[in-house]
C-alpha atoms as a PDB file:
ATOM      1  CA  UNK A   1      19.794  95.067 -14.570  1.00  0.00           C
ATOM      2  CA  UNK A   2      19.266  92.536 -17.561  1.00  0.00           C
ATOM      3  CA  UNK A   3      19.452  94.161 -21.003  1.00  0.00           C
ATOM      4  CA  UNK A   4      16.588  94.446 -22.991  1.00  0.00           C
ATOM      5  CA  UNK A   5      15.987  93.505 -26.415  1.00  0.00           C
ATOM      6  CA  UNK A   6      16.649  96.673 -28.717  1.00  0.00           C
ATOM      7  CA  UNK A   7      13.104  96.064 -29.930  1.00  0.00           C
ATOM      8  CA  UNK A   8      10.927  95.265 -27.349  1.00  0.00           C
ATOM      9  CA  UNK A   9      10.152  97.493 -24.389  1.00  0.00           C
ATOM     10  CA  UNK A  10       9.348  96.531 -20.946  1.00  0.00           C
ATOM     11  CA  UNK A  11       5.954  96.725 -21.107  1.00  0.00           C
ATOM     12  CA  UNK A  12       6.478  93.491 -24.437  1.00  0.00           C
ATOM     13  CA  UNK A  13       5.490  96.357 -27.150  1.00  0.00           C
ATOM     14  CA  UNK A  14       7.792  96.973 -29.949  1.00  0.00           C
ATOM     15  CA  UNK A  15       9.874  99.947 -30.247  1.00  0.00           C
ATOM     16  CA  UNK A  16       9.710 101.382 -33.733  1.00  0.00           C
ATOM     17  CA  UNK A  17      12.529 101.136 -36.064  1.00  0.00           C
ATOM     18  CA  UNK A  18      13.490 104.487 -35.806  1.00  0.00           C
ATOM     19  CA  UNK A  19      13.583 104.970 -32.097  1.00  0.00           C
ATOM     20  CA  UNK A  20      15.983 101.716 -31.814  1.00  0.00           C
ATOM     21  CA  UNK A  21      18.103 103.018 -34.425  1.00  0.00           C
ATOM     22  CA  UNK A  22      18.733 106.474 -32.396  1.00  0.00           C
ATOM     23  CA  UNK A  23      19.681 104.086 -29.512  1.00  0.00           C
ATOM     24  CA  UNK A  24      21.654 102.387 -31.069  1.00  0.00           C
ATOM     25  CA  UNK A  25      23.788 105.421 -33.015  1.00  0.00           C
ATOM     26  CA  UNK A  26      23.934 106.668 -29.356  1.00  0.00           C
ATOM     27  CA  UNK A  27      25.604 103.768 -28.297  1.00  0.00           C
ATOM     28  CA  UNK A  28      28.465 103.540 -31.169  1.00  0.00           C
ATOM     29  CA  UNK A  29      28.727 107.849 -30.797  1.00  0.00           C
ATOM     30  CA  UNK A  30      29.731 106.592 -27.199  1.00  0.00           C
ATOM     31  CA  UNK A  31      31.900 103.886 -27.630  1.00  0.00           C
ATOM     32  CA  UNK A  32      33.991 106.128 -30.559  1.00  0.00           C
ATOM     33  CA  UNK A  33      34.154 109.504 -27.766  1.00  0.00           C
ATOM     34  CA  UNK A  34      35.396 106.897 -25.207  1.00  0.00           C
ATOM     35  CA  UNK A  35      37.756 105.359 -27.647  1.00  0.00           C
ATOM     36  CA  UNK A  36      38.856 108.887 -29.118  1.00  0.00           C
ATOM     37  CA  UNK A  37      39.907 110.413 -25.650  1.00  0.00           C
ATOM     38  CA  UNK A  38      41.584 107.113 -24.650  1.00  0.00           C
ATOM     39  CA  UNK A  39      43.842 108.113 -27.750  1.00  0.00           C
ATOM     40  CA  UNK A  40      43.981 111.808 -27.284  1.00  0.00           C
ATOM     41  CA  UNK A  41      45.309 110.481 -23.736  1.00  0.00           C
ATOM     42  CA  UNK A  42      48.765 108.128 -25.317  1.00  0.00           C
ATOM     43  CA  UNK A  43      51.576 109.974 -25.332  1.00  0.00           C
ATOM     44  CA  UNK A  44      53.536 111.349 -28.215  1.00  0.00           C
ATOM     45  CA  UNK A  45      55.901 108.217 -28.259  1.00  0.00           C
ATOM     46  CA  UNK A  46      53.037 105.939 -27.862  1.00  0.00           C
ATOM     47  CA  UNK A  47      51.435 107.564 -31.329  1.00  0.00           C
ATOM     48  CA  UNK A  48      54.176 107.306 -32.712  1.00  0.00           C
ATOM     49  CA  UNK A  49      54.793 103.746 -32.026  1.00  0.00           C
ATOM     50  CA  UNK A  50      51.274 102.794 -33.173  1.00  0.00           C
ATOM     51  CA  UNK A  51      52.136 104.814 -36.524  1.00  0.00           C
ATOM     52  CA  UNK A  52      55.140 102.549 -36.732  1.00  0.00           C
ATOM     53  CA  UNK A  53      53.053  99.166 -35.919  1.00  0.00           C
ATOM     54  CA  UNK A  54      50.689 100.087 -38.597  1.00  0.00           C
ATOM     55  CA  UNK A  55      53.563 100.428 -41.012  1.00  0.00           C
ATOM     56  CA  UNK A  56      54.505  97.150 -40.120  1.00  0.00           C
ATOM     57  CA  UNK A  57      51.341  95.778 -40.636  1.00  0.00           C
ATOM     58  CA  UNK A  58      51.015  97.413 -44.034  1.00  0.00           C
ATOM     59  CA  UNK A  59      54.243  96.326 -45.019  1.00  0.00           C
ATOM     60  CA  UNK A  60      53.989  93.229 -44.152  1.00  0.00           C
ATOM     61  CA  UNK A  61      51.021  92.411 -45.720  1.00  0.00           C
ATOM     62  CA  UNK A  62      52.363  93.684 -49.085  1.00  0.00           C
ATOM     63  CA  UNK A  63      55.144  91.598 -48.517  1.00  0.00           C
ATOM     64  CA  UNK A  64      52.942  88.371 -48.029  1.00  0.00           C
ATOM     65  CA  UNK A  65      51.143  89.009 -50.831  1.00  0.00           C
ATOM     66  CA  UNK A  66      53.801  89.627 -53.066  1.00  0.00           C
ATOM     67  CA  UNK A  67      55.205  86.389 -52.204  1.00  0.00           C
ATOM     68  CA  UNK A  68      51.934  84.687 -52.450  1.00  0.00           C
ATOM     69  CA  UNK A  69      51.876  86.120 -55.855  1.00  0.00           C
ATOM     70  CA  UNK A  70      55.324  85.732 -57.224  1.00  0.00           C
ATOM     71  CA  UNK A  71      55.437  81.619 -55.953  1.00  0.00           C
ATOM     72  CA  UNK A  72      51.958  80.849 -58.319  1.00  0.00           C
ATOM     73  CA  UNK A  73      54.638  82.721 -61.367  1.00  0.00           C
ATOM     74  CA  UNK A  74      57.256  80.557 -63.797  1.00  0.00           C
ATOM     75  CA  UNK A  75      60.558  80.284 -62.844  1.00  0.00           C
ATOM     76  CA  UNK A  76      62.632  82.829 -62.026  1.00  0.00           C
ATOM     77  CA  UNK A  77      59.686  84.609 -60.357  1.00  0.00           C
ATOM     78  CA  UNK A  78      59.608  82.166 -57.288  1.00  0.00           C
ATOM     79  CA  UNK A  79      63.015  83.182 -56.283  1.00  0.00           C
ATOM     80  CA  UNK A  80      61.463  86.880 -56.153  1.00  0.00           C
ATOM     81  CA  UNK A  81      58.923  84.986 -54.010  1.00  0.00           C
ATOM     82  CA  UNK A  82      61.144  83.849 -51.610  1.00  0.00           C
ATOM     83  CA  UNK A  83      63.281  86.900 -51.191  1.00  0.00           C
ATOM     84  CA  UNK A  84      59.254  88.846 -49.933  1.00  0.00           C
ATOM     85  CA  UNK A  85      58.849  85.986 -48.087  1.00  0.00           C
ATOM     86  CA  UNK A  86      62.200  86.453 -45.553  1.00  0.00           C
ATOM     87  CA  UNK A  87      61.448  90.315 -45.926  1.00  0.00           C
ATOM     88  CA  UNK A  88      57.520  89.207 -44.386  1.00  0.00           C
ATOM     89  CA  UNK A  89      58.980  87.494 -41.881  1.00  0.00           C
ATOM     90  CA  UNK A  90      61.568  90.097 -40.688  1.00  0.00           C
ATOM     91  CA  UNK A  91      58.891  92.817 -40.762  1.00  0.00           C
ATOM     92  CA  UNK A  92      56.428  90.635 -38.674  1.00  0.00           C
ATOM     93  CA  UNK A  93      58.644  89.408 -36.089  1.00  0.00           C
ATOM     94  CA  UNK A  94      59.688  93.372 -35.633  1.00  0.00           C
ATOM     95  CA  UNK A  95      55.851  94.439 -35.627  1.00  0.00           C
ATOM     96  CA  UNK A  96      54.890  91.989 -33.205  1.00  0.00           C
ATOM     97  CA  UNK A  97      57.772  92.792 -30.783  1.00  0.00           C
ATOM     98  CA  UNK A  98      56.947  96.529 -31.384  1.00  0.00           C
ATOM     99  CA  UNK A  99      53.207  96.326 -30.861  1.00  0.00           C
ATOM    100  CA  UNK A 100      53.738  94.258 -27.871  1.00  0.00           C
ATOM    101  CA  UNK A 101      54.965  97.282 -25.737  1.00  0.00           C
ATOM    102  CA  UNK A 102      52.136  99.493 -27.519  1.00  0.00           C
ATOM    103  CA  UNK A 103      48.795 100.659 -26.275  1.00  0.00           C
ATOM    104  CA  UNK A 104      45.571 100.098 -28.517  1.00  0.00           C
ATOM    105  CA  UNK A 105      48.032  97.362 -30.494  1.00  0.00           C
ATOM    106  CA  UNK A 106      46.833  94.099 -28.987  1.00  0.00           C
ATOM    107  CA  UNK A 107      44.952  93.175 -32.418  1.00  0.00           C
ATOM    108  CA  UNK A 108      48.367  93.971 -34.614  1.00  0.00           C
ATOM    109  CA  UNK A 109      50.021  90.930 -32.784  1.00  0.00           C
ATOM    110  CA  UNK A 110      47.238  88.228 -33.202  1.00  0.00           C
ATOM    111  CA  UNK A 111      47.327  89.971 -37.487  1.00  0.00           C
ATOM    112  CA  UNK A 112      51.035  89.387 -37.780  1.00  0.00           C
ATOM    113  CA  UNK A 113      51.255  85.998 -35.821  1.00  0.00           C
ATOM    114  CA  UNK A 114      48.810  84.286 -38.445  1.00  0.00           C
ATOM    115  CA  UNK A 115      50.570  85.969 -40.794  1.00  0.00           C
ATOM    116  CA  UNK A 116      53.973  84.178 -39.622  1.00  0.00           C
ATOM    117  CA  UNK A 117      52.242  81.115 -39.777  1.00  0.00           C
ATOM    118  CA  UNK A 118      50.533  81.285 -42.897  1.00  0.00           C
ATOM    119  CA  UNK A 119      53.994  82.555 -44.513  1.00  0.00           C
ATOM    120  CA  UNK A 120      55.679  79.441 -42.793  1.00  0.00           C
ATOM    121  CA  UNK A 121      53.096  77.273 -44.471  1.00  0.00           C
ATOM    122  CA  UNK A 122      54.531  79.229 -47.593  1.00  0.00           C
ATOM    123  CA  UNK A 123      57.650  78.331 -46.355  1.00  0.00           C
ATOM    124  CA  UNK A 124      57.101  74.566 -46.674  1.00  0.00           C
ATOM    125  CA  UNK A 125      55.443  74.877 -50.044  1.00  0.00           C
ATOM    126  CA  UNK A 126      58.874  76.355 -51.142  1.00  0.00           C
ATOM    127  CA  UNK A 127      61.303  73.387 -49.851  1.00  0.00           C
ATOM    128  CA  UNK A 128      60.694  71.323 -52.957  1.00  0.00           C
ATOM    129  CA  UNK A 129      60.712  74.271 -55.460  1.00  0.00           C
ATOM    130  CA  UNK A 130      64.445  75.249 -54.362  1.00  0.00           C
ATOM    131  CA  UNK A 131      65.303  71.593 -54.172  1.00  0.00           C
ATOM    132  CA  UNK A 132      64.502  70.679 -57.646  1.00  0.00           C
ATOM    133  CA  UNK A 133      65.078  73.884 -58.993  1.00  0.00           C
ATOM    134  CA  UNK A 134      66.979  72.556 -62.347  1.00  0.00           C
ATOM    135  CA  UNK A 135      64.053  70.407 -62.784  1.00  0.00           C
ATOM    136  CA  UNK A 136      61.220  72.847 -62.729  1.00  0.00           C
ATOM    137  CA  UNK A 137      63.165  75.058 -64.847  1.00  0.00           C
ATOM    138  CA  UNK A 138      63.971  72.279 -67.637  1.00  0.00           C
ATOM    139  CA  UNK A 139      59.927  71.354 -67.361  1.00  0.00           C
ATOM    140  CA  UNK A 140      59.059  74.644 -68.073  1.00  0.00           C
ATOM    141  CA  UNK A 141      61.585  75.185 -70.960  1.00  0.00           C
ATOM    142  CA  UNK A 142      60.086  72.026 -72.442  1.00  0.00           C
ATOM    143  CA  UNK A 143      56.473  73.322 -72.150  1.00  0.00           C
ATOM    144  CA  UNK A 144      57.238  76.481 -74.094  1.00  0.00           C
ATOM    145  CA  UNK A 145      58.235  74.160 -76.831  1.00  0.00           C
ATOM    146  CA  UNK A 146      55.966  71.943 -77.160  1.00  0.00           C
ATOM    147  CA  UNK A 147      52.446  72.338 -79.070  1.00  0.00           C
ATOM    148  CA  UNK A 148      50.747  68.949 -78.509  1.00  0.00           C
ATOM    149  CA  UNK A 149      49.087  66.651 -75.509  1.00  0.00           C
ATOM    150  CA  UNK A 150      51.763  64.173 -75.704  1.00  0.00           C
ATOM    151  CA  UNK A 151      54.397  66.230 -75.686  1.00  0.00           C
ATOM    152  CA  UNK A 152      53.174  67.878 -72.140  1.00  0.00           C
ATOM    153  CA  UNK A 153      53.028  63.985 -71.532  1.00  0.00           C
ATOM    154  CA  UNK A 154      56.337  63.745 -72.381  1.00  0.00           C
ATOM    155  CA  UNK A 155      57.335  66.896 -70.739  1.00  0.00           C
ATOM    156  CA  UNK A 156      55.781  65.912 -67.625  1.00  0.00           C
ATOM    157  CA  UNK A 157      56.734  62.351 -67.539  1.00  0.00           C
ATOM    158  CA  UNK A 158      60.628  63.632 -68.300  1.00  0.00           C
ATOM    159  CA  UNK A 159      60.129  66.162 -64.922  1.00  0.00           C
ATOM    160  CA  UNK A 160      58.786  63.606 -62.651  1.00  0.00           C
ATOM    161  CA  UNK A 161      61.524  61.214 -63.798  1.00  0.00           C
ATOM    162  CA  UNK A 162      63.550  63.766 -63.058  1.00  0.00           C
ATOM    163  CA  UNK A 163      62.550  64.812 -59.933  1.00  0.00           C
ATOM    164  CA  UNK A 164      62.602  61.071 -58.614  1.00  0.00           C
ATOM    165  CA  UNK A 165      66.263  60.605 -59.380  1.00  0.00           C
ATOM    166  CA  UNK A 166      66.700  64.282 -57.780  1.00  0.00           C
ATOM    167  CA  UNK A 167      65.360  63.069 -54.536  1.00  0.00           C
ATOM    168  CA  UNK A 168      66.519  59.078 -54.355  1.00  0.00           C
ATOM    169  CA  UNK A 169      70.337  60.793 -54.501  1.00  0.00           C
ATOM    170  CA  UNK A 170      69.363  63.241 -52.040  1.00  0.00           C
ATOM    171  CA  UNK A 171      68.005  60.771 -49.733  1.00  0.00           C
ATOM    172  CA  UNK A 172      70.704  58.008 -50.666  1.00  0.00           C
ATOM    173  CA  UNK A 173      73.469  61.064 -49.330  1.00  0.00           C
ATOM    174  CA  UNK A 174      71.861  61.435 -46.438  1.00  0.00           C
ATOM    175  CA  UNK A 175      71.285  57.534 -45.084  1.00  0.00           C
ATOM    176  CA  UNK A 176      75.195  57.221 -45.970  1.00  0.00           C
END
């Protein structure tokens, strides 16, 4: 049987607004009974579990955004940032292998798998933060100081001078 429009009947005449919108509340009463004795159904462990998942979940995205947070800070707040990050990616990896053997869970996995990915995007961001640490924390000291355009200029020209001679050793030690 082909469904219907919710505003049209058979016959081509409109339903009025009210009568679709009793449908309608009908059909979500429905679908939250069915899904409300589907959980009175799970067993005490599964509840339990799905308590757990959610923690996970919660956790983890307080831990993600933490991290998110504490990487846009000055130094030493990045290194904060890192530290949430690992702690994110502990907590997801558990969640996901949790709410894999969990009923009702299915949507916790696909959450915490972009959240993996989007915290190893993170990740990558973090690579040349750690590697020129020194650097970035010289720049910044520099910045405090100074109270003119040029001498950001200079600041800035100093920290990618820096940074340049930072990564030609680095990359001269590892073609050796």
């Amino acid at each position: 049987m082909p469904k219907e429009s919710p505003r049209k009947r058979s016959d081509g005449e409109r339903r009025p607004k009210s009568e679709v919108r009793q449908r309608l509340e009908k059909e979500r009463q429905a679908k939250r009974d069915e899904l409300e004795r589907a959980l009175k159904a799970l067993s005490v462990d599964d509840k339990r579990r799905l308590a757990r998942v959610r923690r996970f979940m919660t956790g983890f995205g307080f831990l993600a955004l933490a991290a998110m947070i504490a990487l846009s800070l000055p130094l030493p707040w990045p290194a904060a940032g890192i530290v949430a990050m690992v702690a994110g990616v502990i907590a997801a990896i558990r969640g996901i292998v949790l709410a894999r053997h969990t009923p009702f869970a299915g949507g916790a996995v696909t959450y915490l798998a972009l959240g993996l990915v989007l915290l190893g995007i993170f990740a990558v961001y973090c690579i040349p933060l750690v590697a020129s640490w020194e650097e970035q924390w010289a720049y910044q000291q520099c910045l405090r100081q100074t109270q003119t355009i040029e001498g950001e200029d200079a600041c800035r020209a100093s920290f990618e001078q820096a940074t340049e001679a930072d990564w030609r050793r680095l990359f001269q030690r590892g073609s050796d």
